[in-house]
N, C-alpha and C. Protein backbone atom coordinates (compact mmCIF):
# COMPACT_ATOMS: atom_id res chain seq x y z
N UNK A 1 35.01 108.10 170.93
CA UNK A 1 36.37 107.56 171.04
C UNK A 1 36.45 106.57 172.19
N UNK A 2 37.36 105.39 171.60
CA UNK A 2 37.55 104.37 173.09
C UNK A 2 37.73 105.04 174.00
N UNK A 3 37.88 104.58 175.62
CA UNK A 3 38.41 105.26 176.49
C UNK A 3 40.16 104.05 176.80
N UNK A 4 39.74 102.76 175.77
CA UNK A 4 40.90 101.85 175.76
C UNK A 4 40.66 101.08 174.76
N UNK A 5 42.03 100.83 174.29
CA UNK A 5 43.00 100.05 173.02
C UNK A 5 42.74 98.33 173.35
N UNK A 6 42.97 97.73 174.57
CA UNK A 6 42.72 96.73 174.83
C UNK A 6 42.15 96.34 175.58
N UNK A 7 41.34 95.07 175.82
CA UNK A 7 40.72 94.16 176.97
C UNK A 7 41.31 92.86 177.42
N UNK A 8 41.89 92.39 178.59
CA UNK A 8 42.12 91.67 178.61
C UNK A 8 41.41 91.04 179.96
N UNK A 9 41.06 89.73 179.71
CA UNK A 9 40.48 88.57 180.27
C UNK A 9 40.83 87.97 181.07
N UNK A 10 40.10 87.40 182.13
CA UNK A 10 40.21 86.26 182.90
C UNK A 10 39.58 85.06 181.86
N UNK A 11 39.72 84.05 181.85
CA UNK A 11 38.96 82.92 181.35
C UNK A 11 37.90 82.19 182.39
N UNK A 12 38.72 80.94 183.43
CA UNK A 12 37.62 80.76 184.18
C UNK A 12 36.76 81.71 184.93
N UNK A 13 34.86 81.05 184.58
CA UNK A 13 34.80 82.41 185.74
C UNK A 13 34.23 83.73 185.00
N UNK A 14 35.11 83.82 184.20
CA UNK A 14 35.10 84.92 183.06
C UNK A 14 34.25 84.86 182.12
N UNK A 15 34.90 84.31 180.98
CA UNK A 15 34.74 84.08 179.47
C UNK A 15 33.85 82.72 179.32
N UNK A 16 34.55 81.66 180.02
CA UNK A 16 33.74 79.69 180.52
C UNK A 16 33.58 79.73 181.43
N UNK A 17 32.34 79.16 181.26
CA UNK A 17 31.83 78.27 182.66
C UNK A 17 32.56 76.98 182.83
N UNK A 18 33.79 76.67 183.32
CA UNK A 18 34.89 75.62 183.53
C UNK A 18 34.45 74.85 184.17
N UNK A 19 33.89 75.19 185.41
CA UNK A 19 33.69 74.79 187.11
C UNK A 19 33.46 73.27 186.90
N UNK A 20 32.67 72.65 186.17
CA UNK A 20 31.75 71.13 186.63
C UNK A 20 32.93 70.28 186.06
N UNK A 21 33.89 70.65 185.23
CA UNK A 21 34.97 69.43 184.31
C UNK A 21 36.22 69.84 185.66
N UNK A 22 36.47 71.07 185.99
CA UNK A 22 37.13 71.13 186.83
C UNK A 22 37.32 70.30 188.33
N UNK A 23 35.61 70.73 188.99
CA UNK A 23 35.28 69.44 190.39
C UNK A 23 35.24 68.31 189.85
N UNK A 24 35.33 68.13 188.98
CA UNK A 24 34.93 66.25 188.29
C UNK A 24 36.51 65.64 188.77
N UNK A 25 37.41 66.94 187.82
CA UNK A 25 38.71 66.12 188.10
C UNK A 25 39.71 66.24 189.29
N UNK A 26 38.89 67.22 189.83
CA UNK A 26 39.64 67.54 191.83
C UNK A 26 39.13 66.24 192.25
N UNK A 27 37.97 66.08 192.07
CA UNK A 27 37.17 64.89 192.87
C UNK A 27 37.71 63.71 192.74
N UNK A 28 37.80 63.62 191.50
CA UNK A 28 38.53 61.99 190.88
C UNK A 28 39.71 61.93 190.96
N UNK A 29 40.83 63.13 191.24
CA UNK A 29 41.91 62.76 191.74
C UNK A 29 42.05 62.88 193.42
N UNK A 30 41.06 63.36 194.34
CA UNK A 30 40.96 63.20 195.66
C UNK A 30 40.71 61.48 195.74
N UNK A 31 39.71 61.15 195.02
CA UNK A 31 39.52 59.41 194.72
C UNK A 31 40.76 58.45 194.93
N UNK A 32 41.51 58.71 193.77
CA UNK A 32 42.75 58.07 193.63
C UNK A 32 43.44 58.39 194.67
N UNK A 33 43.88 59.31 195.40
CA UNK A 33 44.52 59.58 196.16
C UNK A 33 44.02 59.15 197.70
N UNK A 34 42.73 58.54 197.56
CA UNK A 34 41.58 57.91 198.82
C UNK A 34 42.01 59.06 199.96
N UNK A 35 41.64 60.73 199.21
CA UNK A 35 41.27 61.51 200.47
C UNK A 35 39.57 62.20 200.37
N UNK A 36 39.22 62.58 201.55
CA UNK A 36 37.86 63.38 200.90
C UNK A 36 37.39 63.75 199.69
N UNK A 37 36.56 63.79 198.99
CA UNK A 37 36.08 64.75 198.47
C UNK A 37 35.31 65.92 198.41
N UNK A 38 35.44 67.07 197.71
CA UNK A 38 34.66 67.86 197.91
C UNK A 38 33.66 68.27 197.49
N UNK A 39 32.67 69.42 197.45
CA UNK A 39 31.54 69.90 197.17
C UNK A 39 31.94 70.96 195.79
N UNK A 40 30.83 70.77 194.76
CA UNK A 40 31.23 71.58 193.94
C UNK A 40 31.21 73.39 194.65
N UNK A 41 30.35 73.23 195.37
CA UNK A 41 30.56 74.99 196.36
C UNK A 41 32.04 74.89 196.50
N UNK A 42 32.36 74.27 197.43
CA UNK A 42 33.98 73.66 198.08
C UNK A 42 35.20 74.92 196.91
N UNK A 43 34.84 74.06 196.05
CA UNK A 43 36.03 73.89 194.90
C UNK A 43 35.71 75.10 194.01
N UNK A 44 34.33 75.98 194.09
CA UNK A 44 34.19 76.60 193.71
C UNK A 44 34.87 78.16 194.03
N UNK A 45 35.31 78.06 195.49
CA UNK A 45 35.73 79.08 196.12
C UNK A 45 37.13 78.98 196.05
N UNK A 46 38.13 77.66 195.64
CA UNK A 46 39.28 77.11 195.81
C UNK A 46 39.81 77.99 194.43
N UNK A 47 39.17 77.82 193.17
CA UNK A 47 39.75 78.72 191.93
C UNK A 47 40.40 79.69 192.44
N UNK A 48 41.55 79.66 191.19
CA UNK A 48 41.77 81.04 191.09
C UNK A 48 43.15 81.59 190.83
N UNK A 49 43.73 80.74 191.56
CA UNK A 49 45.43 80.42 192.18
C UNK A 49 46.34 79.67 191.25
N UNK A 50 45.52 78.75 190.23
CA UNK A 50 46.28 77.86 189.69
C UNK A 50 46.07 76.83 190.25
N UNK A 51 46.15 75.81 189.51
CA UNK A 51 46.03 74.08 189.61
C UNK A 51 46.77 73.67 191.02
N UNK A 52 47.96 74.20 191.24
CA UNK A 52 48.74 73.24 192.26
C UNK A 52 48.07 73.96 193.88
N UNK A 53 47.42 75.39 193.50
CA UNK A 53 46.77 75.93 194.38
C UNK A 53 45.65 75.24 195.01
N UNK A 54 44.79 74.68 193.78
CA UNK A 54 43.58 74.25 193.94
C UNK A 54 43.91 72.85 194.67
N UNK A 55 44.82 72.38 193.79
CA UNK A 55 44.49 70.84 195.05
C UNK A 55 45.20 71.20 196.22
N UNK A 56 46.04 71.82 196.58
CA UNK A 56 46.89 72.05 197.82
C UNK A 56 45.32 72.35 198.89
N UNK A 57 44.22 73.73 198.43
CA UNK A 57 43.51 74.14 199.08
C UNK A 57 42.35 72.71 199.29
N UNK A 58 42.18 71.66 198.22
CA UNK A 58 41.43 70.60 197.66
C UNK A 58 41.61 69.51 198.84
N UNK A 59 43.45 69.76 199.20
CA UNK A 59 44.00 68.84 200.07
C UNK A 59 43.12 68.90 201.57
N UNK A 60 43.28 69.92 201.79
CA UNK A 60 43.01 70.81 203.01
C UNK A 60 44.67 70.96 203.77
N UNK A 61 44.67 71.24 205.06
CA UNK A 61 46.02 71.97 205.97
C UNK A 61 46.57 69.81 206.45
N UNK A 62 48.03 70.36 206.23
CA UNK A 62 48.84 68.95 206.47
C UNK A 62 48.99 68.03 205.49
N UNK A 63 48.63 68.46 204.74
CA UNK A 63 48.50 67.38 203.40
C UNK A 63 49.40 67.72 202.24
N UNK A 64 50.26 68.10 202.65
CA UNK A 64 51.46 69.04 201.89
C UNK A 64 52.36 67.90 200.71
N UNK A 65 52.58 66.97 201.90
CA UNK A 65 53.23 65.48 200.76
C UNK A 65 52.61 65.17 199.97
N UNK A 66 51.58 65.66 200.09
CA UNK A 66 50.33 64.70 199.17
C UNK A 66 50.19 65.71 197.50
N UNK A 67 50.58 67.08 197.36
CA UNK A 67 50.26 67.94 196.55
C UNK A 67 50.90 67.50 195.41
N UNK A 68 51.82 66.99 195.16
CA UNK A 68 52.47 66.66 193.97
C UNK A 68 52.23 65.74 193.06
N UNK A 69 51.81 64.70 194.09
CA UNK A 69 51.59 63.48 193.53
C UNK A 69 49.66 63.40 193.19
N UNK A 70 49.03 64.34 193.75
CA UNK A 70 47.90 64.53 193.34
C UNK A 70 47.67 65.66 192.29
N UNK A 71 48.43 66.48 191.95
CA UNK A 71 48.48 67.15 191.38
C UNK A 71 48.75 66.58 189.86
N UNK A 72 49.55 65.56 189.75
CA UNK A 72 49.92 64.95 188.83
C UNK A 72 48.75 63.73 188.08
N UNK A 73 47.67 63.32 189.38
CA UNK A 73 46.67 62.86 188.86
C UNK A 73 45.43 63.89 188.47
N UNK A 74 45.48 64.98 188.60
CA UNK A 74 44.31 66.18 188.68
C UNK A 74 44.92 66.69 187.23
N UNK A 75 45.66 66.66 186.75
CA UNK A 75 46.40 66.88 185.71
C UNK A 75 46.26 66.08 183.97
N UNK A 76 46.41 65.31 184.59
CA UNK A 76 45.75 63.88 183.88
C UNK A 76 44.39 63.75 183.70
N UNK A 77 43.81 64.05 184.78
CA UNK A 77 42.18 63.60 184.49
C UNK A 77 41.00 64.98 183.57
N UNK A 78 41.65 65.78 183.78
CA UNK A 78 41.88 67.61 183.59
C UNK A 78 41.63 67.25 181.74
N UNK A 79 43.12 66.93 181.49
CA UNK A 79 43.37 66.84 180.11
C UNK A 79 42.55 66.05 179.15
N UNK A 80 41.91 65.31 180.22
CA UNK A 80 41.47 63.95 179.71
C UNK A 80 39.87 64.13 179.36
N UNK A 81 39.54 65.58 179.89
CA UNK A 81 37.96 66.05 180.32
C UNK A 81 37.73 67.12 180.43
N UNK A 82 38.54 67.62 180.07
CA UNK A 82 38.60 69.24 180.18
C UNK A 82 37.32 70.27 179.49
N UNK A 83 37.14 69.87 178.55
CA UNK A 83 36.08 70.54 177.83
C UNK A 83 34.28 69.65 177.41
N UNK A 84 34.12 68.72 178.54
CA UNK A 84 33.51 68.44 178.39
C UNK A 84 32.12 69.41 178.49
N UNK A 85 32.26 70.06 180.10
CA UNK A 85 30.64 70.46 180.09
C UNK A 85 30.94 72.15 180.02
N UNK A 86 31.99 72.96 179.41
CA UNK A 86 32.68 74.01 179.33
C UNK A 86 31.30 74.24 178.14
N UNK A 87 31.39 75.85 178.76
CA UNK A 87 30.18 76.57 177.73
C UNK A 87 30.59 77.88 178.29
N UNK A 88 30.81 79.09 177.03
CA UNK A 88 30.42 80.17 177.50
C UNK A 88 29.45 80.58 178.16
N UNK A 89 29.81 82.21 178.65
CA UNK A 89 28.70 82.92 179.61
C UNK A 89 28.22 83.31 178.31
N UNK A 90 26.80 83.61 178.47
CA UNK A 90 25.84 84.15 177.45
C UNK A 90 26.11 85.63 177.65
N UNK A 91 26.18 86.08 175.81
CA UNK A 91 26.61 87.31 175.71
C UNK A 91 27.78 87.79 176.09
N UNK A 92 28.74 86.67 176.09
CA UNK A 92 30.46 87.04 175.85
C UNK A 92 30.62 87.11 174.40
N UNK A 93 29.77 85.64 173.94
CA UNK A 93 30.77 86.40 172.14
C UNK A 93 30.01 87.50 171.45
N UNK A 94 28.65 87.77 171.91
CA UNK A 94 28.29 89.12 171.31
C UNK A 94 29.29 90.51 172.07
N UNK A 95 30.00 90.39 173.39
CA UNK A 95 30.68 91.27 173.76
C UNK A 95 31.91 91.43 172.97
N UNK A 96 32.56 90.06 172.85
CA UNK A 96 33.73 90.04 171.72
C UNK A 96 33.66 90.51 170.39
N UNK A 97 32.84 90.37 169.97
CA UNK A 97 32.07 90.78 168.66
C UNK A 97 32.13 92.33 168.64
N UNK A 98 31.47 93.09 170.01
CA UNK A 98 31.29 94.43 169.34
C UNK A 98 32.97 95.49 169.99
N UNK A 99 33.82 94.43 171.33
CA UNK A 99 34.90 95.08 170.84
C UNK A 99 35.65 95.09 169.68
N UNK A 100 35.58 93.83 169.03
CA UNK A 100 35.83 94.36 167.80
C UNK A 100 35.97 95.23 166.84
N UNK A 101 34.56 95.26 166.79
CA UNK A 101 34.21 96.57 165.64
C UNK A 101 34.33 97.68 166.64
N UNK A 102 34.80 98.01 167.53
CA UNK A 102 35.10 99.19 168.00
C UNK A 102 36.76 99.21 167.91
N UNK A 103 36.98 98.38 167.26
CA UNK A 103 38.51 98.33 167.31
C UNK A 103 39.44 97.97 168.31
N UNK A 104 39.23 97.52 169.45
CA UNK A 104 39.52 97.15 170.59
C UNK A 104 39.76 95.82 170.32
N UNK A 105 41.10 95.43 170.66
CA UNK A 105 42.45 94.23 171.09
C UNK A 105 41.60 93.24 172.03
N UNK A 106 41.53 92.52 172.03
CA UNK A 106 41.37 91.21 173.09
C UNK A 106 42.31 90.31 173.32
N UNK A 107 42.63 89.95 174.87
CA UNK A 107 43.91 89.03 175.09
C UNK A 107 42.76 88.09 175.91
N UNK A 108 43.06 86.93 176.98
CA UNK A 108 42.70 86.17 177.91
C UNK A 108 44.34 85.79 178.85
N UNK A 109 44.26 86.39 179.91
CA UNK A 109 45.52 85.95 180.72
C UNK A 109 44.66 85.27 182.01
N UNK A 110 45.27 84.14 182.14
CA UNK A 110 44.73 82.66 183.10
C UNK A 110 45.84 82.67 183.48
N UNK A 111 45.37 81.45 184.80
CA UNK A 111 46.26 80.33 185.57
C UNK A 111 46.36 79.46 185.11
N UNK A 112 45.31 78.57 184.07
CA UNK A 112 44.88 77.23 183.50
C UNK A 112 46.38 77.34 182.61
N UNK A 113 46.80 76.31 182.90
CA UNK A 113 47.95 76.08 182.10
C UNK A 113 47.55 76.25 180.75
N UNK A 114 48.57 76.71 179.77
CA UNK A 114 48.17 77.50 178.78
C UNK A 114 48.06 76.40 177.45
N UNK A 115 48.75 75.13 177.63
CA UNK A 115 48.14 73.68 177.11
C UNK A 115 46.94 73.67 177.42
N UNK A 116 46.05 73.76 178.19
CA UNK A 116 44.45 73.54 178.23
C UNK A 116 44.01 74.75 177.84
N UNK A 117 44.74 75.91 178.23
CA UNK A 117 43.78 77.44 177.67
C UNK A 117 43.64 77.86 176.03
N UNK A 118 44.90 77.34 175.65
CA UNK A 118 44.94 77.99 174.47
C UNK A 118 43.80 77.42 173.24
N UNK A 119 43.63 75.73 173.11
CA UNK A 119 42.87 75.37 172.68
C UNK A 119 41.33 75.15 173.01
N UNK A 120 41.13 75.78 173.79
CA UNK A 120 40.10 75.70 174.60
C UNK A 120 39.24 77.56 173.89
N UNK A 121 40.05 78.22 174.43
CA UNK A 121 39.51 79.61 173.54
C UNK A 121 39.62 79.25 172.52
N UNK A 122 40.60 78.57 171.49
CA UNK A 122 40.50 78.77 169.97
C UNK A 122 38.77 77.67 169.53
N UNK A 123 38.87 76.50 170.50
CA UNK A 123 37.72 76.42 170.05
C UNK A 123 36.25 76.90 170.30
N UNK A 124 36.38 77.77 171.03
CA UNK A 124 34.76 78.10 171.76
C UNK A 124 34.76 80.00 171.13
N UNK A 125 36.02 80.67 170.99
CA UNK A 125 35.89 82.00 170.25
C UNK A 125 36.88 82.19 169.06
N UNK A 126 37.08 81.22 168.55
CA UNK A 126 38.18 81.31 167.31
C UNK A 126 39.61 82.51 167.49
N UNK A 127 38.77 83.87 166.34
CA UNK A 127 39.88 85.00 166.52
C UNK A 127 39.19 86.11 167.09
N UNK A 128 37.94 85.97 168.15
CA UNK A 128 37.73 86.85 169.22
C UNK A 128 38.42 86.91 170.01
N UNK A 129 39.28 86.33 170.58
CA UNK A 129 40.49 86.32 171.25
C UNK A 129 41.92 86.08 170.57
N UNK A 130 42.26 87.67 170.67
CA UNK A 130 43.60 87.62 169.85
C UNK A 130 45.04 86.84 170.49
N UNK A 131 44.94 86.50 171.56
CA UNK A 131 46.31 86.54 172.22
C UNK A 131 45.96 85.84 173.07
N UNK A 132 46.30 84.87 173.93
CA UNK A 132 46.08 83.84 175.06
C UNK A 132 47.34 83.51 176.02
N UNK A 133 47.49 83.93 177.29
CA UNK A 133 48.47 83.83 177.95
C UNK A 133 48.14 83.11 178.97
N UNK A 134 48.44 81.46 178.98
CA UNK A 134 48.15 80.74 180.09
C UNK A 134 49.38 80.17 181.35
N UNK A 135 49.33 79.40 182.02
CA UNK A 135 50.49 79.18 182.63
C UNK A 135 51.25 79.05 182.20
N UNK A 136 52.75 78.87 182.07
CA UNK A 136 53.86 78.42 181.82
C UNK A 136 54.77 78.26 182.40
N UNK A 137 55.86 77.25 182.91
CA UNK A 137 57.08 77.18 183.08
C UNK A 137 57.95 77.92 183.87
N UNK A 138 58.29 78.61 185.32
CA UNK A 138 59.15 79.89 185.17
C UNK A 138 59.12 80.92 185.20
N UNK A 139 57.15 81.12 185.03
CA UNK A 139 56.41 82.63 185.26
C UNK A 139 55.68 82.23 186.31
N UNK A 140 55.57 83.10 187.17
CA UNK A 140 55.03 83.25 188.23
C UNK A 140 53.75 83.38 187.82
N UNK A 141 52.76 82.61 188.33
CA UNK A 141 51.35 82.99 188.14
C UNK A 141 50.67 84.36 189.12
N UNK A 142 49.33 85.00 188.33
CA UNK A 142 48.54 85.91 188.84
C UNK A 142 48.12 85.68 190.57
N UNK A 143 48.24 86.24 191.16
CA UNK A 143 48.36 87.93 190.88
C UNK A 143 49.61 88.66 190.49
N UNK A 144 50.36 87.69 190.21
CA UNK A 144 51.87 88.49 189.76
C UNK A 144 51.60 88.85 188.15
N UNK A 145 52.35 90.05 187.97
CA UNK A 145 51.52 91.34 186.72
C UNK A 145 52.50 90.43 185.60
N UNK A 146 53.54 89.18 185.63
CA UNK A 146 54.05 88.76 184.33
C UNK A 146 53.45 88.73 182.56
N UNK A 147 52.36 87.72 183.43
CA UNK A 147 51.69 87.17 182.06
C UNK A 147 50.63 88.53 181.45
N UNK A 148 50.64 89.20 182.51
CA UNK A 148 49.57 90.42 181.85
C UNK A 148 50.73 91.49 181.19
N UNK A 149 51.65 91.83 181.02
CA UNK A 149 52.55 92.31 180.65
C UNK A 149 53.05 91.34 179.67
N UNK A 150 53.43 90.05 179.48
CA UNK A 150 53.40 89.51 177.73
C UNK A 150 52.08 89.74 176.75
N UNK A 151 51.28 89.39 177.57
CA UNK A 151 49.84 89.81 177.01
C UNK A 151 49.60 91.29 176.12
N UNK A 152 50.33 92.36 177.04
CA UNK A 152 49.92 93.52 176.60
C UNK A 152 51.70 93.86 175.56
N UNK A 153 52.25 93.36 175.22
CA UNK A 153 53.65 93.45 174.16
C UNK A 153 53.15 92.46 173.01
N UNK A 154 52.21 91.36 173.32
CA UNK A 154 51.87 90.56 172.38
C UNK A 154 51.11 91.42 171.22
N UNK A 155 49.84 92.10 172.14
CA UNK A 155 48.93 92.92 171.25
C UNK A 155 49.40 94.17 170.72
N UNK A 156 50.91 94.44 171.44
CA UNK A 156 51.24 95.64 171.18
C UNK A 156 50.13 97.09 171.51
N UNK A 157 50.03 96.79 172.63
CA UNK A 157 49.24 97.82 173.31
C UNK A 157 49.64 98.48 174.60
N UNK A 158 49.40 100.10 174.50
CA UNK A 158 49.97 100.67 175.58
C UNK A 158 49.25 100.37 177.08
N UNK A 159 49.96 99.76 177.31
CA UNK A 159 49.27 99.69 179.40
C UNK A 159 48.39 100.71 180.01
N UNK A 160 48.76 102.17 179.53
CA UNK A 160 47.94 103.39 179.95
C UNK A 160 46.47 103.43 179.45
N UNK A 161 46.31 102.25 178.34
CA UNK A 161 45.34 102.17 177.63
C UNK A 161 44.45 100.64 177.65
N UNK A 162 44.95 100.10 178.53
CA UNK A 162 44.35 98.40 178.51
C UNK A 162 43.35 98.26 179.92
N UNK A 163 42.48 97.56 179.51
CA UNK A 163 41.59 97.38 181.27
C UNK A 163 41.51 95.69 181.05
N UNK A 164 41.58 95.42 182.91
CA UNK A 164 41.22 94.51 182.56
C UNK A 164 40.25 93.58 183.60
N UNK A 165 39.53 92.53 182.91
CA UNK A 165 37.98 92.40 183.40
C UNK A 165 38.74 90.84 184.24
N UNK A 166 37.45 90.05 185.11
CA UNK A 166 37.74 89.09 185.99
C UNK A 166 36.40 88.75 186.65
N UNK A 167 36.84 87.90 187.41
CA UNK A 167 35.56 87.69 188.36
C UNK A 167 35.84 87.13 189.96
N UNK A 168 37.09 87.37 190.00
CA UNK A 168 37.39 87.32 191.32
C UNK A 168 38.76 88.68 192.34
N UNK A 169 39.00 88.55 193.27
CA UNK A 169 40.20 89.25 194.07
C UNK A 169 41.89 89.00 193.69
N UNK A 170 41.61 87.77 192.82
CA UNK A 170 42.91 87.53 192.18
C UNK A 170 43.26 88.26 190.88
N UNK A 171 41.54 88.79 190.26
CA UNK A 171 41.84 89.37 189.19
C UNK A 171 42.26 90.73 189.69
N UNK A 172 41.20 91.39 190.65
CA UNK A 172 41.23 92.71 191.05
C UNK A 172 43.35 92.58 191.65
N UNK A 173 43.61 91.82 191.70
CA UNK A 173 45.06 92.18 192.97
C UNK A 173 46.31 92.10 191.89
N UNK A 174 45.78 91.39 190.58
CA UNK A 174 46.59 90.91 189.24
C UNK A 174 46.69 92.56 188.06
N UNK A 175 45.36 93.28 188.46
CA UNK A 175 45.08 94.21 187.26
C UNK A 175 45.86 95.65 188.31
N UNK A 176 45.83 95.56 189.95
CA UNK A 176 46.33 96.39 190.61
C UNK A 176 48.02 96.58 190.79
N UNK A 177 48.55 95.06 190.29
CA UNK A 177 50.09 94.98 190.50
C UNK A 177 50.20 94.96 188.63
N UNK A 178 49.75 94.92 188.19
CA UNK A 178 50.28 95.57 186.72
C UNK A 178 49.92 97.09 186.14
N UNK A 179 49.19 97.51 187.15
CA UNK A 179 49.04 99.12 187.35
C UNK A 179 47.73 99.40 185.92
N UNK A 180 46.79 98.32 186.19
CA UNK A 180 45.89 98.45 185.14
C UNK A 180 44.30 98.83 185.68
N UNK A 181 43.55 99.52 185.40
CA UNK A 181 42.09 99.61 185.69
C UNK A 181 41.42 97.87 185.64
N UNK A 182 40.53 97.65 186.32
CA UNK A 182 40.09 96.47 186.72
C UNK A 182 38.39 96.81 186.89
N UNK A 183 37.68 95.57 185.92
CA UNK A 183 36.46 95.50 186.20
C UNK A 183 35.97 93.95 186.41
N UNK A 184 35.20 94.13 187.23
CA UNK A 184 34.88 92.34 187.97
C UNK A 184 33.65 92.48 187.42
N UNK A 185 32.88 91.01 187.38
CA UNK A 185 31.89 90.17 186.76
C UNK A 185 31.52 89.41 188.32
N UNK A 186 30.12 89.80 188.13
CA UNK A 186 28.83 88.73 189.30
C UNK A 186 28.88 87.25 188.25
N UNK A 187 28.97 87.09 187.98
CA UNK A 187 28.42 85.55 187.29
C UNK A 187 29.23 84.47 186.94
N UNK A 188 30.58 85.07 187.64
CA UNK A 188 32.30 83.84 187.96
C UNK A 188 31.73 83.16 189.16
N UNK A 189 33.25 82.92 189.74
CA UNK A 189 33.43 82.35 190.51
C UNK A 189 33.28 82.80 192.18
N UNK A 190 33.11 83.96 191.78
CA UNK A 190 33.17 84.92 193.21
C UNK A 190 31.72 85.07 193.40
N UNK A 191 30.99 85.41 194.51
CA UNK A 191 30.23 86.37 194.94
C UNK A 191 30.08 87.83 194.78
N UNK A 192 29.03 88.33 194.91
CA UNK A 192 29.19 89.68 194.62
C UNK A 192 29.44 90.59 195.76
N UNK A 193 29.12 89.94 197.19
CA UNK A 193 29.63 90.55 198.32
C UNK A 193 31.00 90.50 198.76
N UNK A 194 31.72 89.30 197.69
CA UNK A 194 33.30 89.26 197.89
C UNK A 194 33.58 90.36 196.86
N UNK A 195 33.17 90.45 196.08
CA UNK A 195 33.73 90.63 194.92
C UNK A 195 33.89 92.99 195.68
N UNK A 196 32.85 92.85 196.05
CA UNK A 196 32.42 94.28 197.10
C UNK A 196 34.11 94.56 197.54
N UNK A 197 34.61 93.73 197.52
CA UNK A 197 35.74 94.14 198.77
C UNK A 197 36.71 94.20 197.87
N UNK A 198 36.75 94.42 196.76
CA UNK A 198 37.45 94.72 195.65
C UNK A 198 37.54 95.98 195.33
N UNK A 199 38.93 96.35 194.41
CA UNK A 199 39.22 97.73 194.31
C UNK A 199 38.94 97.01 192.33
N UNK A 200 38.01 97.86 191.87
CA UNK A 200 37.88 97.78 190.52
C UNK A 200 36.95 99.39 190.19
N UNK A 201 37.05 99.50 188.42
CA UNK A 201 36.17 100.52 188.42
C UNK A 201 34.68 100.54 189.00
N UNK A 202 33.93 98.72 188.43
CA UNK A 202 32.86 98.82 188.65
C UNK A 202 32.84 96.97 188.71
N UNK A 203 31.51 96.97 189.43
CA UNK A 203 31.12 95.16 189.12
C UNK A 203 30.37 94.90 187.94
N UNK A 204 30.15 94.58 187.35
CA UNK A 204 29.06 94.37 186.06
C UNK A 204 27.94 93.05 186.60
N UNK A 205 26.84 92.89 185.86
CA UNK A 205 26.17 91.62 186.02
C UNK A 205 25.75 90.71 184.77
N UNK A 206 26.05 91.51 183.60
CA UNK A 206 26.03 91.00 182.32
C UNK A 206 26.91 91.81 181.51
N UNK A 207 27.63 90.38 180.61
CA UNK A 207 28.46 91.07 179.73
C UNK A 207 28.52 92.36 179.33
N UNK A 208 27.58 93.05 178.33
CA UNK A 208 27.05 93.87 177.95
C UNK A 208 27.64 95.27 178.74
N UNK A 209 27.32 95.08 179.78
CA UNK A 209 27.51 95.90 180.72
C UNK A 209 28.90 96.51 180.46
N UNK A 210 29.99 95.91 180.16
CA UNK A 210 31.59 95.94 179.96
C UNK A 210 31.43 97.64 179.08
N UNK A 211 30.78 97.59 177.65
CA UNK A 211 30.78 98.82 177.11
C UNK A 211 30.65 99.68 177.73
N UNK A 212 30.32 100.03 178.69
CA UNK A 212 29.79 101.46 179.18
C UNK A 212 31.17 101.93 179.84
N UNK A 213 32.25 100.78 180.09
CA UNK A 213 33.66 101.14 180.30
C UNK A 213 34.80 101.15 179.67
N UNK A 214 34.54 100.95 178.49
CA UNK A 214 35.38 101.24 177.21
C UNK A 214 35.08 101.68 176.44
């Protein structure tokens, strides 16, 4: 018997390897905006927060005027490139695959505005991912428990029964304020000595690994 009804997802980090279309378009809108650029390490640690997060952190401290109007070019260049060098982690869609046939729900709840998320899973896992909850409008982004709570009414699944996976402290602090079990992934965006300082059941290092907790 499951020990849970649903799984729900981080995407970046997670499910795609995002990172290189992502620094392409921090970088190229730091360009336009003729401030620094950064290091894909840099920007690698900046995820997590959401877009207006990332360039605010992209900006660096004092550069506060500057977030909007760069944000609006990081936005643009994003849309424009988004899925270029995007590839799953190996052995996610065989993981999707066998929750499946175990009967187990799949959602993906992100920061990536849900215009870039939604078509982005439909093309890289079709209907391995049942449900997609990306930014929107008016909802507070993760770590606030919103979008993981439409997520889990979408699939129609009980909360007492949903876990959910990540690869960073935003996931672990997102799955702790929606009162959900939490398992982190080595092969996101985090480290595994950050990832240490996390309250989850367990860390995993390959997909695979996920079964032994559902």
């Amino acid at each position: 018997m499951n020990r849970f009804d649903a799984v729900l997802f981080d995407l970046d980090g997670t499910l795609l390897y995002t990172l290189a279309d992502i620094a392409a378009a921090v970088n190229g809108a730091l360009r336009e905006m003729r401030r620094p650029e950064r290091t894909v390490t840099e920007i690698r640690s900046m995820v997590g927060n959401g877009a207006k997060m990332l360039i605010t952190r992209a900006l660096g401290p004092g550069q506060e005027a500057l977030v909007d109007d760069t944000l609006a070019v990081y936005a643009r260049l994003y849309a424009a490139h988004a899925q270029e060098h995007v590839t799953p982690y190996a052995g996610i869609p065989e993981l999707l695959d066998a929750l499946h046939e175990r009967g187990i729900r799949t959602a993906c709840v992100t920061n990536k505005d849900h215009t870039d998320a939604a078509p982005m899973l439909q093309k890289f896992f079709g209907e391995r991912i049942s449900h997609v909850e990306g930014r929107k409008p008016g909802r507070p982004t993760k770590p606030a428990p919103d979008a993981v709570y439409d997520a889990l009414k979408a699939l129609g699944a009980d909360p007492s029964r949903a876990l959910y996976v990540g690869d960073s402290g935003v996931d672990s602090e997102t799955a702790k304020n929606a009162s959900l079990p939490c398992v982190l992934c080595d092969w996101g965006y985090w480290d595994r000595d950050r990832l240490e300082n996390c309250a989850a059941l367990g860390i995993i290092s390959a997909p695979a690994e996920l079964l032994q907790y559902v």
